[in-house]
PDB file of N, CA and C in Angstrom:
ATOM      1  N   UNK A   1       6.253 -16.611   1.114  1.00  0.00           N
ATOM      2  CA  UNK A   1       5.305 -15.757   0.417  1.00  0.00           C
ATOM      3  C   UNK A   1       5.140 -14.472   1.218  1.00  0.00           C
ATOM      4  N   UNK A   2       5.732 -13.625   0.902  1.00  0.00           N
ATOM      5  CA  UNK A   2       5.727 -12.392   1.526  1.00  0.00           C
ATOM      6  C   UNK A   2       4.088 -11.143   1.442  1.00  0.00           C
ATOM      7  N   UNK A   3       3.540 -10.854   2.637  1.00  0.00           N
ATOM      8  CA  UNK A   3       1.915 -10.461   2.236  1.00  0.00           C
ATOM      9  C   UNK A   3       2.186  -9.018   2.789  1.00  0.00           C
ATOM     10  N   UNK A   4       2.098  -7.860   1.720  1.00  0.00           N
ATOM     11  CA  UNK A   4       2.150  -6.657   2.279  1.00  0.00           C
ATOM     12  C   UNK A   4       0.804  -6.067   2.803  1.00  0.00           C
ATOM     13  N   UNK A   5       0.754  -5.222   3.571  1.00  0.00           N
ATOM     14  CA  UNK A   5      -0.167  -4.369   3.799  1.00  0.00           C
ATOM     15  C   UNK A   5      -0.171  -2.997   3.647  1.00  0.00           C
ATOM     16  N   UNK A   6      -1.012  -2.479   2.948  1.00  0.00           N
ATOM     17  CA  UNK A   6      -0.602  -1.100   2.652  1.00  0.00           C
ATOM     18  C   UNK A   6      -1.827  -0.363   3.026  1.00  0.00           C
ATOM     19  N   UNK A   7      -2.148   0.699   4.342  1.00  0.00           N
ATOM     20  CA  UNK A   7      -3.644   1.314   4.355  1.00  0.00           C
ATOM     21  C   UNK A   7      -3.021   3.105   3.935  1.00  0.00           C
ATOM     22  N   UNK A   8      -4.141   3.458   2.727  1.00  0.00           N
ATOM     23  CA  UNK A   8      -4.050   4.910   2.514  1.00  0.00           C
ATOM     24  C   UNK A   8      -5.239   5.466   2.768  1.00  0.00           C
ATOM     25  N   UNK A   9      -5.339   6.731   2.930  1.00  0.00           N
ATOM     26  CA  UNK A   9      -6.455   7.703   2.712  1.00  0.00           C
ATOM     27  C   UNK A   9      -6.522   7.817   1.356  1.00  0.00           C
ATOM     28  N   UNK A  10      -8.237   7.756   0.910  1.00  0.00           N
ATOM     29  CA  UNK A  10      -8.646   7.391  -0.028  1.00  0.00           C
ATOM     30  C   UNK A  10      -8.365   8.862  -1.285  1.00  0.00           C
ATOM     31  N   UNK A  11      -8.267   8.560  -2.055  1.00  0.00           N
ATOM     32  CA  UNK A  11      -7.869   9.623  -3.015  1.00  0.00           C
ATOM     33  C   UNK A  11      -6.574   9.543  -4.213  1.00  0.00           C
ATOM     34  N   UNK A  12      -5.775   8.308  -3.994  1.00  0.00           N
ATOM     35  CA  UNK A  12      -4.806   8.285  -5.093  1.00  0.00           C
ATOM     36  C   UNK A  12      -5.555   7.609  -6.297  1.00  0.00           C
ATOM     37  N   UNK A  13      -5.370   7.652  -7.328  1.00  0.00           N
ATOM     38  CA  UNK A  13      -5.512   7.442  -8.543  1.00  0.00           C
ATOM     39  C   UNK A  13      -5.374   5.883  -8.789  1.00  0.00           C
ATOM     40  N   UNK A  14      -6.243   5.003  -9.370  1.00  0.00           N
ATOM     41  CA  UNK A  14      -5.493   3.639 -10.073  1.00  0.00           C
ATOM     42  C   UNK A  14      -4.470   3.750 -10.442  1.00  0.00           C
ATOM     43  N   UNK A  15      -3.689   4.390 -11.439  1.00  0.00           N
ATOM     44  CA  UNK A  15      -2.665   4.470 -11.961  1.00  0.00           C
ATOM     45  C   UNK A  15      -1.359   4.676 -10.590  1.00  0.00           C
ATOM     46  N   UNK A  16      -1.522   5.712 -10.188  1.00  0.00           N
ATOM     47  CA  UNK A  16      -0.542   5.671  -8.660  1.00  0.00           C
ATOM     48  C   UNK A  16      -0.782   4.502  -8.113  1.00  0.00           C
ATOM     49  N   UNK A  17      -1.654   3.532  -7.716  1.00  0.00           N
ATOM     50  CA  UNK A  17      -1.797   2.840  -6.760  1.00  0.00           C
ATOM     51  C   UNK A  17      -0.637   1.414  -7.400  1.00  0.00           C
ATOM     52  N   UNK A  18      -1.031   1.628  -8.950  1.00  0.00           N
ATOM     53  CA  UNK A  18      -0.213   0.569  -9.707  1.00  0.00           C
ATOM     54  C   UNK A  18       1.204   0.922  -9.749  1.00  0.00           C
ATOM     55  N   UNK A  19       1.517   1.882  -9.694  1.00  0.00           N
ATOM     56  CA  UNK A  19       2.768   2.301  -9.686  1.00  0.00           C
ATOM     57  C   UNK A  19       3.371   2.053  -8.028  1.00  0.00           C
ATOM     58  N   UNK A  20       2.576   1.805  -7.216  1.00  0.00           N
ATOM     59  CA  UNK A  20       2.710   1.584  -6.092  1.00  0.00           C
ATOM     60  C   UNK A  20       3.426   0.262  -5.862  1.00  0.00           C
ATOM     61  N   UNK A  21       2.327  -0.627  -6.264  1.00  0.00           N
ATOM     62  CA  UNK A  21       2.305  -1.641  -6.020  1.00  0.00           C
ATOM     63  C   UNK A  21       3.776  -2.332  -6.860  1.00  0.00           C
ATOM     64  N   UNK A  22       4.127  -1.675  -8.085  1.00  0.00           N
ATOM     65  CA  UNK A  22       5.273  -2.292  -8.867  1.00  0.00           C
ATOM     66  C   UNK A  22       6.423  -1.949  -7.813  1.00  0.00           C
ATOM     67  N   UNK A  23       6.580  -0.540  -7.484  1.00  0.00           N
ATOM     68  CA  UNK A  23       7.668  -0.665  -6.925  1.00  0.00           C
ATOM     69  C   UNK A  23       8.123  -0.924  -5.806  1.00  0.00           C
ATOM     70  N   UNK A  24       6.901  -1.505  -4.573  1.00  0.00           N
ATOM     71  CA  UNK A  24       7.106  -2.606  -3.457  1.00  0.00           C
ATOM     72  C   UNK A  24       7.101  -3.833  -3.696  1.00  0.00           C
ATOM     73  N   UNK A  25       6.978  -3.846  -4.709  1.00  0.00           N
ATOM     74  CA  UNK A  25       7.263  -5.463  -5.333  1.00  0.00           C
ATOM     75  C   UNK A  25       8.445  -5.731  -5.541  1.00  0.00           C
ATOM     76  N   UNK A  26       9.317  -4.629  -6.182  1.00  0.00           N
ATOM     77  CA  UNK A  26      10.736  -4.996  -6.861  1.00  0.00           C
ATOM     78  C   UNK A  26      11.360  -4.843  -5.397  1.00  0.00           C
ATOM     79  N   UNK A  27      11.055  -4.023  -4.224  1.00  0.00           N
ATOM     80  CA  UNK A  27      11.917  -4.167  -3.240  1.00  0.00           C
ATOM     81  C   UNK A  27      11.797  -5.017  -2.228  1.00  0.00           C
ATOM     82  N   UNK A  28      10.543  -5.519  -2.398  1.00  0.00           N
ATOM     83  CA  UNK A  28      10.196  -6.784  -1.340  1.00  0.00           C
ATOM     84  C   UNK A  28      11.402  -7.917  -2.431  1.00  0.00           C
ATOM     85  N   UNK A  29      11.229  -8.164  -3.757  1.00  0.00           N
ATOM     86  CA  UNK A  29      12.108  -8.752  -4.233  1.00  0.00           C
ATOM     87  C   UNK A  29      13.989  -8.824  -4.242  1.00  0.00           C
ATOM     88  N   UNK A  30      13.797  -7.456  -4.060  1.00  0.00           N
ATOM     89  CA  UNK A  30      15.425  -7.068  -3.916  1.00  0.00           C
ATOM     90  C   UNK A  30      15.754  -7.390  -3.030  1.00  0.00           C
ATOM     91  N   UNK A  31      14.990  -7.515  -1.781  1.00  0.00           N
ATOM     92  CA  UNK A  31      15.532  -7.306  -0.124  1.00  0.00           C
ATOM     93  C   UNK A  31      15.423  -8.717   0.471  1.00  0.00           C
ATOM     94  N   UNK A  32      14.730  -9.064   0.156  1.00  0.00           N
ATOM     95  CA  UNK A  32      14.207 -10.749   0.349  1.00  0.00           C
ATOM     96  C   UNK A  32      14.259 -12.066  -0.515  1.00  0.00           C
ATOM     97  N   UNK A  33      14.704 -11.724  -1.786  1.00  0.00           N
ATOM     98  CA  UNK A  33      14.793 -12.742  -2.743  1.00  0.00           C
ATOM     99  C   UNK A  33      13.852 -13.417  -3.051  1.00  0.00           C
ATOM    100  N   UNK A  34      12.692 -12.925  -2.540  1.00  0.00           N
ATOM    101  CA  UNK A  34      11.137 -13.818  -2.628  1.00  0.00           C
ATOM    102  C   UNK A  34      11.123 -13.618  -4.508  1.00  0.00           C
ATOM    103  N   UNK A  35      10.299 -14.496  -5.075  1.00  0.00           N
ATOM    104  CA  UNK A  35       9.961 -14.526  -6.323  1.00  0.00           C
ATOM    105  C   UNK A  35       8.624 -13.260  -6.408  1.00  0.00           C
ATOM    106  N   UNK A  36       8.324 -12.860  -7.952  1.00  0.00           N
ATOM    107  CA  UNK A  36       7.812 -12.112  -7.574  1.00  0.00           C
ATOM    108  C   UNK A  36       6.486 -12.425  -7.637  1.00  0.00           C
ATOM    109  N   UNK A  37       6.097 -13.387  -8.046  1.00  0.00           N
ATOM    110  CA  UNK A  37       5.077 -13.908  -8.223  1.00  0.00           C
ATOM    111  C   UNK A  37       4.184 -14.527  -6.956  1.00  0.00           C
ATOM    112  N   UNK A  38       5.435 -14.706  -5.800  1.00  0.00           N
ATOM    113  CA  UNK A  38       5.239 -14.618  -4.823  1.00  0.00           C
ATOM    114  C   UNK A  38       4.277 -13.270  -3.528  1.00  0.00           C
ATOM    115  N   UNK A  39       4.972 -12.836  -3.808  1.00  0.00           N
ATOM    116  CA  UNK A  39       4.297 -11.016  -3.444  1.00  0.00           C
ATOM    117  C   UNK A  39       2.838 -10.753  -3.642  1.00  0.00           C
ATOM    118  N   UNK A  40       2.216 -11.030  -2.201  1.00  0.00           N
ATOM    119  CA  UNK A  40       1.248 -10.250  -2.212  1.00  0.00           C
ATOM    120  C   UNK A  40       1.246  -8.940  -1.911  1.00  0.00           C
ATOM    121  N   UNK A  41       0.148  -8.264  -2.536  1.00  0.00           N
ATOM    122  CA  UNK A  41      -0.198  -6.849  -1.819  1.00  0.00           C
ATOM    123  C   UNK A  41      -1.487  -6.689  -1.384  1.00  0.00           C
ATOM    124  N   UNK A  42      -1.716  -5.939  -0.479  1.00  0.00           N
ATOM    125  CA  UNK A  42      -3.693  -5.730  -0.086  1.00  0.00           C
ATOM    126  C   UNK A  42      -3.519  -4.083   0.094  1.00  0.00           C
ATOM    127  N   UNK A  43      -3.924  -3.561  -0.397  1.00  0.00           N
ATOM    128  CA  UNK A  43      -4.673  -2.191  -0.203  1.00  0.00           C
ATOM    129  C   UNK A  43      -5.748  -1.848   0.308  1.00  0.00           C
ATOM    130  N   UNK A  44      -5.760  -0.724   1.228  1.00  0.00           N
ATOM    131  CA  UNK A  44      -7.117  -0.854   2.055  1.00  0.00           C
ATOM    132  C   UNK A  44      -7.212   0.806   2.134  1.00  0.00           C
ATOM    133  N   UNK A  45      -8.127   1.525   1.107  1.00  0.00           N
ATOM    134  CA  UNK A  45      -8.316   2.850   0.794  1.00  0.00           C
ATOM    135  C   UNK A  45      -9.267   3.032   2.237  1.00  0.00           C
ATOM    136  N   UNK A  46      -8.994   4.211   3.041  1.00  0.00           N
ATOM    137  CA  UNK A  46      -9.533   4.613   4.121  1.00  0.00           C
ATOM    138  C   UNK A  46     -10.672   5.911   3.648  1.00  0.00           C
ATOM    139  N   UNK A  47     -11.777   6.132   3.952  1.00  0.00           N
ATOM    140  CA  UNK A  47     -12.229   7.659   4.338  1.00  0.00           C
ATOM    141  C   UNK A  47     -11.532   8.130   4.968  1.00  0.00           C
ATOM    142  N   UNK A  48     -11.740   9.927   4.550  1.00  0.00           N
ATOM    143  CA  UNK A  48     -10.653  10.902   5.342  1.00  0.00           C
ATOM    144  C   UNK A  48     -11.314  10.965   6.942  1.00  0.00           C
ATOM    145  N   UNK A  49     -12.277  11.113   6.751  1.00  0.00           N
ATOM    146  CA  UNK A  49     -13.022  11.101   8.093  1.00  0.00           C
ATOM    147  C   UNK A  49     -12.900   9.811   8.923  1.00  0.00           C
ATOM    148  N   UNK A  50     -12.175   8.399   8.614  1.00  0.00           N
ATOM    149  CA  UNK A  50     -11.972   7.435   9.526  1.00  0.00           C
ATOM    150  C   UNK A  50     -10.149   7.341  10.034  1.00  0.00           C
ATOM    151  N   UNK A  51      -9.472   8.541   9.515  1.00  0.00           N
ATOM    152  CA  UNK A  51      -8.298   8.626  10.164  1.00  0.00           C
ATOM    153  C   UNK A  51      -8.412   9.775  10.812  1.00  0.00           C
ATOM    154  N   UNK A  52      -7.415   9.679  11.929  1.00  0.00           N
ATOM    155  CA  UNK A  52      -7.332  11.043  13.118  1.00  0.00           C
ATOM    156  C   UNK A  52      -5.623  10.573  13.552  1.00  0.00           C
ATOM    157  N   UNK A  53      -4.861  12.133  13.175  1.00  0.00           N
ATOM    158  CA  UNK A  53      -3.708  12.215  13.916  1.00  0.00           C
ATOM    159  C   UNK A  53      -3.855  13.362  14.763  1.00  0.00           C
ATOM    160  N   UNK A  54      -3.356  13.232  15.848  1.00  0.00           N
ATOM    161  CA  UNK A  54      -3.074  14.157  16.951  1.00  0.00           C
ATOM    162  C   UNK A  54      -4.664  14.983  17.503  1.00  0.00           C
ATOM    163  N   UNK A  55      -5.352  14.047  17.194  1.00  0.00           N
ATOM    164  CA  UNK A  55      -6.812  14.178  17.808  1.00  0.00           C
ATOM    165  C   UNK A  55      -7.762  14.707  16.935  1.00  0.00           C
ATOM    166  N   UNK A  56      -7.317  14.763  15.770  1.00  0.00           N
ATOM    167  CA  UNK A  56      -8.111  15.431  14.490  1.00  0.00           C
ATOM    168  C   UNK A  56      -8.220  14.185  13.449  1.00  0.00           C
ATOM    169  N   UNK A  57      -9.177  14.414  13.173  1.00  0.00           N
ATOM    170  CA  UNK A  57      -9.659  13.541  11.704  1.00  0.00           C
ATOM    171  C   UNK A  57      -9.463  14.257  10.410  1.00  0.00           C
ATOM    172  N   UNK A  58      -9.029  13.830   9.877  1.00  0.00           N
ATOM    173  CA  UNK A  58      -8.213  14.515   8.535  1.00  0.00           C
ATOM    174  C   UNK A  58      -9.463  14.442   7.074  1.00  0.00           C
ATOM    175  N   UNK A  59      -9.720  16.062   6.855  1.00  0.00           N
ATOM    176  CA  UNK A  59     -10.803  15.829   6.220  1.00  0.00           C
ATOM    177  C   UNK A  59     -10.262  16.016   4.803  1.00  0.00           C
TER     178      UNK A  59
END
């Protein structure tokens, strides 16, 4: 049972997120032969203010 993790900064759309999720599904399927029914996904929408690259928090 293959369990993805996916963390974004908050702001994509339901619709993107579903479109997301279909097409790490078909390649967790392609690449691994896992069923797909198998395939988890977890999404974990971030505030811009709780990520920081290169010492900045991304507003």
């Amino acid at each position: 049972m293959p369990i993805v993790h996916i963390e974004l900064i908050e702001g994509r759309t339901q619709e993107q997120k579903d479109a997301m999720v279909r097409d790490v599904t078909d390649a967790i399927v392609k690449n691994t032969g896992a069923q797909k029914e198998n395939v988890h996904i977890i999404i974990s929408d971030m505030a811009k203010g709780n990520y920081a690259v290169g010492g900045e928090t991304k507003k």
